[in-house]
Protein backbone atom coordinates (compact mmCIF):
# COMPACT_ATOMS: atom_id res chain seq x y z
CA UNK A 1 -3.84 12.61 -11.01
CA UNK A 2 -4.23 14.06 -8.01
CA UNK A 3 -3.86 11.92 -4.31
CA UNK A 4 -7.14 12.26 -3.48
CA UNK A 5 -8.61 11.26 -6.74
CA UNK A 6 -6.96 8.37 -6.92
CA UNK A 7 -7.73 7.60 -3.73
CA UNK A 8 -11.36 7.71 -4.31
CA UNK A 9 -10.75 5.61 -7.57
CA UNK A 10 -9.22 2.73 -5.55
CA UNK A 11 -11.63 2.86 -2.83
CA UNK A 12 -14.56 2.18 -6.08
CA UNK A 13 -12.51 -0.49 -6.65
CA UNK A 14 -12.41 -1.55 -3.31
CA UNK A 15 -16.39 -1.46 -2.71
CA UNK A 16 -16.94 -3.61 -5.26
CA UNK A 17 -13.98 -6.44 -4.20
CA UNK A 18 -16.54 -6.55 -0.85
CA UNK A 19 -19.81 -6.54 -2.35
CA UNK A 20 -18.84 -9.20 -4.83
CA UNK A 21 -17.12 -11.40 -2.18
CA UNK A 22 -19.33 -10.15 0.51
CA UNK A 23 -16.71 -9.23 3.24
CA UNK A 24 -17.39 -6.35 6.26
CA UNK A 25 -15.20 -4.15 5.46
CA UNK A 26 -13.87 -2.34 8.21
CA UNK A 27 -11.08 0.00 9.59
CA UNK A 28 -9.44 -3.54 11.43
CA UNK A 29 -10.21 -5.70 8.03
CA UNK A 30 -8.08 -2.92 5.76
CA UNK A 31 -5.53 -2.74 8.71
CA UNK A 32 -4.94 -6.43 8.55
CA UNK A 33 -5.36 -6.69 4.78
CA UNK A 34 -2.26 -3.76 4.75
CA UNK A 35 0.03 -6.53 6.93
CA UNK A 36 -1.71 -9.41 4.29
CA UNK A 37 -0.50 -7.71 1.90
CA UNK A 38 3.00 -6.47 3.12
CA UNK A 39 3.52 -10.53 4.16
CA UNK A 40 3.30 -11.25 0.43
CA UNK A 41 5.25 -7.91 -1.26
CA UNK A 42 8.49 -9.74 1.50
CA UNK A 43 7.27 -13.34 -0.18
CA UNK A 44 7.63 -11.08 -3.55
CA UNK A 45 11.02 -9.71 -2.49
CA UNK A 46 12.47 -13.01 -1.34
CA UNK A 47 11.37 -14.63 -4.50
CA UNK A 48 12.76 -11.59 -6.99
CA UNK A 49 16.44 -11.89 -4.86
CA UNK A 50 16.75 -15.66 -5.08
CA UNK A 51 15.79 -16.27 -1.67
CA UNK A 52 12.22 -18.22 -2.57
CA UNK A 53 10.70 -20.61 -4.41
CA UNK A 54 10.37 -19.05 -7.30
CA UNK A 55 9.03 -21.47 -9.42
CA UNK A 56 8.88 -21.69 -13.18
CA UNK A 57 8.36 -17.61 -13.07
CA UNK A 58 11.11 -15.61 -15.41
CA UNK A 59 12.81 -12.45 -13.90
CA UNK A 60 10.35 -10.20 -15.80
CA UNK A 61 7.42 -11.65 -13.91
CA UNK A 62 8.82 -11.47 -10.51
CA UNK A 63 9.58 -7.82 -10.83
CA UNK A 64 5.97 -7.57 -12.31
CA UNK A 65 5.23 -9.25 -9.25
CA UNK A 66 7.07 -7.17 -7.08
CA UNK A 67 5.62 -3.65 -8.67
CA UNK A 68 1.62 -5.61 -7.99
CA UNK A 69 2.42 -6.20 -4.38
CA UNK A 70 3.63 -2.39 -3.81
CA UNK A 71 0.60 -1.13 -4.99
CA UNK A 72 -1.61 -3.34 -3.37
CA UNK A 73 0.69 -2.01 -0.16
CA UNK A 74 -0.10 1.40 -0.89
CA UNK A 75 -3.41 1.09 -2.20
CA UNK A 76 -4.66 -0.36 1.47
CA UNK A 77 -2.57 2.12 3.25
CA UNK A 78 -4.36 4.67 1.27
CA UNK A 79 -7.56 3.65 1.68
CA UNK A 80 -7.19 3.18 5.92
CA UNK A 81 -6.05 6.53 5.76
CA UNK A 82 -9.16 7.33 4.26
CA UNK A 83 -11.57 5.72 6.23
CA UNK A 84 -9.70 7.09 9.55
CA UNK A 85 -10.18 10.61 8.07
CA UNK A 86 -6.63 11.08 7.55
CA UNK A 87 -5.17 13.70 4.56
CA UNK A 88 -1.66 11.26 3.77
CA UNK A 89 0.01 13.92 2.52
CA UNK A 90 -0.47 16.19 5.54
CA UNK A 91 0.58 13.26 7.66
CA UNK A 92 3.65 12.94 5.41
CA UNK A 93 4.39 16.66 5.47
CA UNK A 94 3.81 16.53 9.15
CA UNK A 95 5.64 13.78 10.24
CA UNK A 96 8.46 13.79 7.11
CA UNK A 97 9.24 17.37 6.21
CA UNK A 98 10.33 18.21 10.24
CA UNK A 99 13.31 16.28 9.25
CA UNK A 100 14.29 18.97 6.12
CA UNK A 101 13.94 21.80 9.03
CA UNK A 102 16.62 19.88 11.10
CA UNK A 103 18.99 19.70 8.32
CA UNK A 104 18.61 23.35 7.88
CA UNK A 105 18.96 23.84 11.26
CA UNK A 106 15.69 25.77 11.74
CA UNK A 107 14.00 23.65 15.01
């Protein structure tokens, strides 16, 4: 599946979380819902590396855990990108693939 389609998948997904719980979403509420979300993938982490409470949860479910949070992560990051108008993987190429000229010394 292609970025973009997924992308558009998610952000279905995503219209209906709002209507159902009627929330304005925004570019600042999907900013701050990226940092909600980061806040518990580190709760995630610290739990998975015995540094949290981790309850009555087996290892199994706090790497399940751990895999939910990253794609909630990525799934917001996405969908900002999106409603800001910008292509992620040009920004990655842009911003990522300079550093593969360096090494080659090509810059």
């Amino acid at each position: 599946m292609e970025l973009k389609e997924l992308t558009d998948k998610i952000a279905g997904i995503c219209d209906t979380y709002v209507e159902k719980y009627e929330i304005s979403k925004s570019q600042d509420w999907m900013l701050l819902k990226i940092q909600e979300e980061l806040g518990e993938l580190n709760s995630a982490y610290l739990k998975l590396t015995s540094r949290g409470r981790i309850g009555k949860a087996t290892p199994a479910e706090l790497e399940k855990n751990l895999q939910e949070e990253i794609a909630d992560v990525l799934c917001f990051v996405l969908l900002f990108a999106r409603e800001r108008g910008i292509d992620p993987e040009e920004a990655i190429k842009n911003k990522w693939y300079k550093y593969f000229e360096i090494e080659k010394g090509n810059v």
